[in-house]
N, C-alpha and C. Protein backbone atom coordinates (compact mmCIF):
# COMPACT_ATOMS: atom_id res chain seq x y z
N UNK A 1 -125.55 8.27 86.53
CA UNK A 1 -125.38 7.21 87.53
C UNK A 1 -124.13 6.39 87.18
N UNK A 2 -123.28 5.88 88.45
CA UNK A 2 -122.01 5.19 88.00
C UNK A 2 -122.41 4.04 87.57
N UNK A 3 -121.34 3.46 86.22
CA UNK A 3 -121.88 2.13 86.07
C UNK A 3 -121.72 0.59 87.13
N UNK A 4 -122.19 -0.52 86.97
CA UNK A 4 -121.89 -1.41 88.10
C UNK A 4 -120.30 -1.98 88.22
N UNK A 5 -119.35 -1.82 86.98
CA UNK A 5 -117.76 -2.12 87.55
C UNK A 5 -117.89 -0.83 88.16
N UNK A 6 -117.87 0.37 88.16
CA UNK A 6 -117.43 1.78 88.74
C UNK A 6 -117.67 1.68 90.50
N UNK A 7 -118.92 1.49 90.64
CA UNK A 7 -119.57 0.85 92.02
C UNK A 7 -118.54 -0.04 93.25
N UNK A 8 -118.54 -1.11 91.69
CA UNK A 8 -117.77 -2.38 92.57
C UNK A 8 -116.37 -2.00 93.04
N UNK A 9 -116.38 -0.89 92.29
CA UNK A 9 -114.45 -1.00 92.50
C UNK A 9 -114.55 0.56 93.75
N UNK A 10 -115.67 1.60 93.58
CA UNK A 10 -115.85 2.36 94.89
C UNK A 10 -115.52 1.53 96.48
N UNK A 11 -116.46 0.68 95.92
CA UNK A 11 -117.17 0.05 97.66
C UNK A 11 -115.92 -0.96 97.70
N UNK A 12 -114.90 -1.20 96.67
CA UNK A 12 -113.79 -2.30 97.57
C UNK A 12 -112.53 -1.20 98.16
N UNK A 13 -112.69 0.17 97.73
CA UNK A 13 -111.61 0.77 97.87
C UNK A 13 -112.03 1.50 99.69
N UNK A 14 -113.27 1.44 99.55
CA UNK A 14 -113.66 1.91 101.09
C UNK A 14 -113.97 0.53 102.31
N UNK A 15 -113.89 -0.32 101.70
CA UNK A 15 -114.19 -1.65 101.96
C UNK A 15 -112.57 -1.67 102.51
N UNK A 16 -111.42 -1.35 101.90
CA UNK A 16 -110.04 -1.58 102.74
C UNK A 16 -109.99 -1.01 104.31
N UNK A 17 -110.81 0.16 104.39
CA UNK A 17 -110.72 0.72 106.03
C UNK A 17 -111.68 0.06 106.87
N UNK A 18 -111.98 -1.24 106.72
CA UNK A 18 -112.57 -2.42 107.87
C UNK A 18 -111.52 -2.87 108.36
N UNK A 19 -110.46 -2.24 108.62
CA UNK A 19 -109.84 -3.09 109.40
C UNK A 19 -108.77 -2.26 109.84
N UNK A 20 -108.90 -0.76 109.33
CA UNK A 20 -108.25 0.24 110.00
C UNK A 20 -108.66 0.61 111.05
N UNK A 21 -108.38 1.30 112.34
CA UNK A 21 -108.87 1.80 113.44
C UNK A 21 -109.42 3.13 113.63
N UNK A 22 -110.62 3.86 113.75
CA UNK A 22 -111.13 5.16 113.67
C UNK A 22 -109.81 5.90 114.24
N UNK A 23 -110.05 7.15 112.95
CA UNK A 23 -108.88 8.10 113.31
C UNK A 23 -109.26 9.18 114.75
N UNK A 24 -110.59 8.68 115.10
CA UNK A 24 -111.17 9.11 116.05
C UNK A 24 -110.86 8.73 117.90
N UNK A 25 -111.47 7.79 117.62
CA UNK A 25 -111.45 6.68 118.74
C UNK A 25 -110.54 5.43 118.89
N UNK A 26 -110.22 5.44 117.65
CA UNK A 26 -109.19 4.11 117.98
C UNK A 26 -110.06 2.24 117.63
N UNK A 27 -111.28 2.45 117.85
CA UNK A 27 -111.92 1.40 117.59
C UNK A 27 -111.63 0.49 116.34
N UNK A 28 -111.54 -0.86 115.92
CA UNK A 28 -111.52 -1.04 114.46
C UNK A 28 -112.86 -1.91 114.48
N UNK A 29 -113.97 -1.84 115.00
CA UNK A 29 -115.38 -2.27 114.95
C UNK A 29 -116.03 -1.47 113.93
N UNK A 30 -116.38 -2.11 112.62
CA UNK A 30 -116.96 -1.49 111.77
C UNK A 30 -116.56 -0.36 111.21
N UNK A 31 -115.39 -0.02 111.26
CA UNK A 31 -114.97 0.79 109.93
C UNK A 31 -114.89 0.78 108.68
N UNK A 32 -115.52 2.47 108.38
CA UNK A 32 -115.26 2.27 107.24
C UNK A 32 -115.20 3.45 106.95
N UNK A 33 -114.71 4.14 105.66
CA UNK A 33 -114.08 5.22 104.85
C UNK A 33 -114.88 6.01 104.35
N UNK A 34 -114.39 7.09 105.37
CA UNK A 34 -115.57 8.06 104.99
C UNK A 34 -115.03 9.44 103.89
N UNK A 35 -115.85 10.26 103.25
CA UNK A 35 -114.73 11.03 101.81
C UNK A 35 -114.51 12.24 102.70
N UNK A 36 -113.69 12.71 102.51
CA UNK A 36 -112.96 13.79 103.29
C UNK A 36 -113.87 15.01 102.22
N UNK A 37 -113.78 15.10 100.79
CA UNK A 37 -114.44 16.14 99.88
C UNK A 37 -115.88 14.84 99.61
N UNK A 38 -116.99 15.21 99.26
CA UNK A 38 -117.80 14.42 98.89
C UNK A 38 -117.87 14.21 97.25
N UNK A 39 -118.48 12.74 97.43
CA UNK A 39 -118.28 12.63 95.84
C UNK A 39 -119.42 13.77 94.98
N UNK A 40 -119.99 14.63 95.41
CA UNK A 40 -121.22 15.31 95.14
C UNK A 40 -120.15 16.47 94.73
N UNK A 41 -119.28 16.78 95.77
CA UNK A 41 -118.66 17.75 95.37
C UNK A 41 -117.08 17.60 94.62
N UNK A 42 -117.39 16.73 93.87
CA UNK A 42 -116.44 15.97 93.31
C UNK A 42 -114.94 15.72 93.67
N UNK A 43 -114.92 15.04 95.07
CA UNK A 43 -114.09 14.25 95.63
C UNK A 43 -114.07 12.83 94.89
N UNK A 44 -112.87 12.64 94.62
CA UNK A 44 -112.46 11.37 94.29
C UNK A 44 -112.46 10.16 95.01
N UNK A 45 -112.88 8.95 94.24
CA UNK A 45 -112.49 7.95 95.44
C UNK A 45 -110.88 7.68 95.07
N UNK A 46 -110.21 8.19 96.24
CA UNK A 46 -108.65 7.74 96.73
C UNK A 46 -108.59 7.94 97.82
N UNK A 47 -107.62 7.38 98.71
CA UNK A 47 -106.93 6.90 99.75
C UNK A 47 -106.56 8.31 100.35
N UNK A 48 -106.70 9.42 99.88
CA UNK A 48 -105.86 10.74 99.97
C UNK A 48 -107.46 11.38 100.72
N UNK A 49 -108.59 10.77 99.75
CA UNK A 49 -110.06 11.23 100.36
C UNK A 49 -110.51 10.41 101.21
N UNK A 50 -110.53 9.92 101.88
CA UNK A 50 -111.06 8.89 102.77
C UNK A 50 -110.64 8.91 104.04
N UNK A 51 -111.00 8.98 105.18
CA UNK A 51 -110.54 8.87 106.38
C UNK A 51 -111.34 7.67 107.20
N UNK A 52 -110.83 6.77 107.84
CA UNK A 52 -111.35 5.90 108.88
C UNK A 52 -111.76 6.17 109.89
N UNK A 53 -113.69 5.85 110.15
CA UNK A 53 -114.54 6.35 110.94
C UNK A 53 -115.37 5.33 111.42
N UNK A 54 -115.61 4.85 112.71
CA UNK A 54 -116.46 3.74 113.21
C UNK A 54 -117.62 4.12 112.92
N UNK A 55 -118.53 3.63 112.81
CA UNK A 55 -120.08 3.69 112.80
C UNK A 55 -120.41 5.29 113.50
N UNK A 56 -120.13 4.87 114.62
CA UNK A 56 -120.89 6.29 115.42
C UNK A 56 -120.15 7.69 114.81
N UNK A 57 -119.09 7.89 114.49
CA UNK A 57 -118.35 8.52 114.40
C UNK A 57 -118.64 9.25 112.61
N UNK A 58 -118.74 8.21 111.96
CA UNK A 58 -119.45 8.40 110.42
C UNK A 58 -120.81 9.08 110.65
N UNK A 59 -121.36 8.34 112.18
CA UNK A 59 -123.21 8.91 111.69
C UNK A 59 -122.89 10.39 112.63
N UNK A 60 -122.24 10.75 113.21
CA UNK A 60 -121.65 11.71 113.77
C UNK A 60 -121.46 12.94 112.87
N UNK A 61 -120.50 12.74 111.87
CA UNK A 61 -120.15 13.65 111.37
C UNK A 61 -121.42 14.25 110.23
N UNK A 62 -121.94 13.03 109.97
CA UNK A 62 -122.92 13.79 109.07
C UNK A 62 -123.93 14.50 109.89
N UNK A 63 -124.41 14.12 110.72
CA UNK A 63 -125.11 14.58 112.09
C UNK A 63 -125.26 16.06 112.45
N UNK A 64 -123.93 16.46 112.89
CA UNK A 64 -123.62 17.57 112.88
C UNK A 64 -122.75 18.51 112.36
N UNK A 65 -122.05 17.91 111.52
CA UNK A 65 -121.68 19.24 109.82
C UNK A 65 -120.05 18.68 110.19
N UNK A 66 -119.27 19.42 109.38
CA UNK A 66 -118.18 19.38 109.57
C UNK A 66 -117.39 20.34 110.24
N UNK A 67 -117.77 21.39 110.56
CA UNK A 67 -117.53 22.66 111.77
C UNK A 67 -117.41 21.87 112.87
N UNK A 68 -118.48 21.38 113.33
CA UNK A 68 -118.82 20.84 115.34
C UNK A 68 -118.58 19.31 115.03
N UNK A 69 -117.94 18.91 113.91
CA UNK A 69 -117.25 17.91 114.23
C UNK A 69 -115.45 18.22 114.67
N UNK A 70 -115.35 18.99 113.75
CA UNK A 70 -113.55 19.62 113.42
C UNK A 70 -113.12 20.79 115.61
N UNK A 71 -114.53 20.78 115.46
CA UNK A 71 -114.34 21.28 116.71
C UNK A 71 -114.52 20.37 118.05
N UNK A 72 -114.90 19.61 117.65
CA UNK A 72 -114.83 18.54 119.04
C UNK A 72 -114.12 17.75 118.93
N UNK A 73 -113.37 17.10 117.35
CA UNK A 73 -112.35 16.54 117.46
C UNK A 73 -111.13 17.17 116.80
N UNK A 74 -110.02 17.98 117.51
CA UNK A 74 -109.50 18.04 117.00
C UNK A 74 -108.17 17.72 116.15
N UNK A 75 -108.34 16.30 116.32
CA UNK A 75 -107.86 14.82 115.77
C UNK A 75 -108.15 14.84 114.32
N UNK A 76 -109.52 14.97 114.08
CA UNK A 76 -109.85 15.35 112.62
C UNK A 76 -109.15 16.19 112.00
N UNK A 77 -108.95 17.52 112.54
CA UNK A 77 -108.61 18.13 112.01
C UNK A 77 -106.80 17.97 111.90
N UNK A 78 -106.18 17.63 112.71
CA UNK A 78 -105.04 17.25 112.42
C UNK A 78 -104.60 16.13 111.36
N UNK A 79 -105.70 15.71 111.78
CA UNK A 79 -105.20 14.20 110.61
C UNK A 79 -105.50 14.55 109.29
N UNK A 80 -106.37 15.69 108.82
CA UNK A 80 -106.80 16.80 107.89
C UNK A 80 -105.78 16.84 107.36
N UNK A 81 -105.13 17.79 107.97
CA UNK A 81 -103.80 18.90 107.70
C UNK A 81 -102.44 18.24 107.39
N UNK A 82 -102.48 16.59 108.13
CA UNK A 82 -101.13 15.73 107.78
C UNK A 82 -101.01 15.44 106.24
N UNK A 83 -102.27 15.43 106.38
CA UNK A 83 -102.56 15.08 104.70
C UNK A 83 -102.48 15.63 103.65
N UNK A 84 -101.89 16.98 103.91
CA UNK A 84 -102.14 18.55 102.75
C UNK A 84 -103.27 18.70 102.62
N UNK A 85 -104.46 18.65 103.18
CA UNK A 85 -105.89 19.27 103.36
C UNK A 85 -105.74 20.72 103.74
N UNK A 86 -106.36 21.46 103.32
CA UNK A 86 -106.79 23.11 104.26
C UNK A 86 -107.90 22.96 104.02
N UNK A 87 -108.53 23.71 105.14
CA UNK A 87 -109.30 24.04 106.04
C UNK A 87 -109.88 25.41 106.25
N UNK A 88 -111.29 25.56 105.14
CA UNK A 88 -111.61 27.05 105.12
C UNK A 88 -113.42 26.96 105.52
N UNK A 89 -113.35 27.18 106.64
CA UNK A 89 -114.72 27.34 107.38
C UNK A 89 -115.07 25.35 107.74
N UNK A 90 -116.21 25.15 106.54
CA UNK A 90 -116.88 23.62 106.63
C UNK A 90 -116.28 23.02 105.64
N UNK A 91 -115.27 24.04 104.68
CA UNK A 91 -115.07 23.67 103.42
C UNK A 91 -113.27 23.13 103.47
N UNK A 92 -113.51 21.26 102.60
CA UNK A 92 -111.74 21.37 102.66
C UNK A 92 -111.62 21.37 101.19
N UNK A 93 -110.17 21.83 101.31
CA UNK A 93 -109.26 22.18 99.94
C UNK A 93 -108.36 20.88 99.64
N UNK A 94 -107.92 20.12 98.76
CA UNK A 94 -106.62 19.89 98.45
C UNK A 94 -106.39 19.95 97.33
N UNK A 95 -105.35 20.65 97.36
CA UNK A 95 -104.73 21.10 95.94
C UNK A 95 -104.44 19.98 94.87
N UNK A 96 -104.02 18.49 95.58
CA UNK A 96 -103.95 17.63 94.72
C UNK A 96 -105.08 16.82 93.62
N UNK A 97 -106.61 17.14 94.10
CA UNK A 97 -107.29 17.34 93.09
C UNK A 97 -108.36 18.11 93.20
């Protein structure tokens, strides 16, 4: 389990995309930063993993996977790929970690 500085300093670094606008919709109502790799699958918290997602759009993606999200928006997936992300099935790559 992370310790409580490790925590504090997660939730201020995702805590910066409240006030970014979903890379989705455009909204900046309740954003917040969602991990592009999960921290489960040991995605880092950085700025490189994180993308800005309104509420619906966050409960969205977990909702229905990352396939029939990447396919209905394909905004996601561009904003993916600006980033040096690839894109193999549900699964993303970046080489930078």
């Amino acid at each position: 389990m992370l310790n409580k500085k490790k925590r504090i300093q997660d939730r201020s670094l995702l805590d910066t995309y409240h006030n970014k606008p979903c890379e989705i919709c455009g909204t900046s109502q309740g954003v917040v930063g969602h991990h592009i790799k999960t921290k489960k699958s040991g995605g880092p918290d950085v700025p490189n993993n994180l993308i800005a997602l309104c509420p619906n759009h966050h409960s969205e993606i977990h909702m229905i996977g990352n396939r029939s999200f990447m396919t209905k928006y394909p905004k996601f997936v561009f904003s993916l790929k600006s980033r040096g992300w690839q894109i193999d099935g549900e699964k993303f790559f970046n080489l930078n970690f």
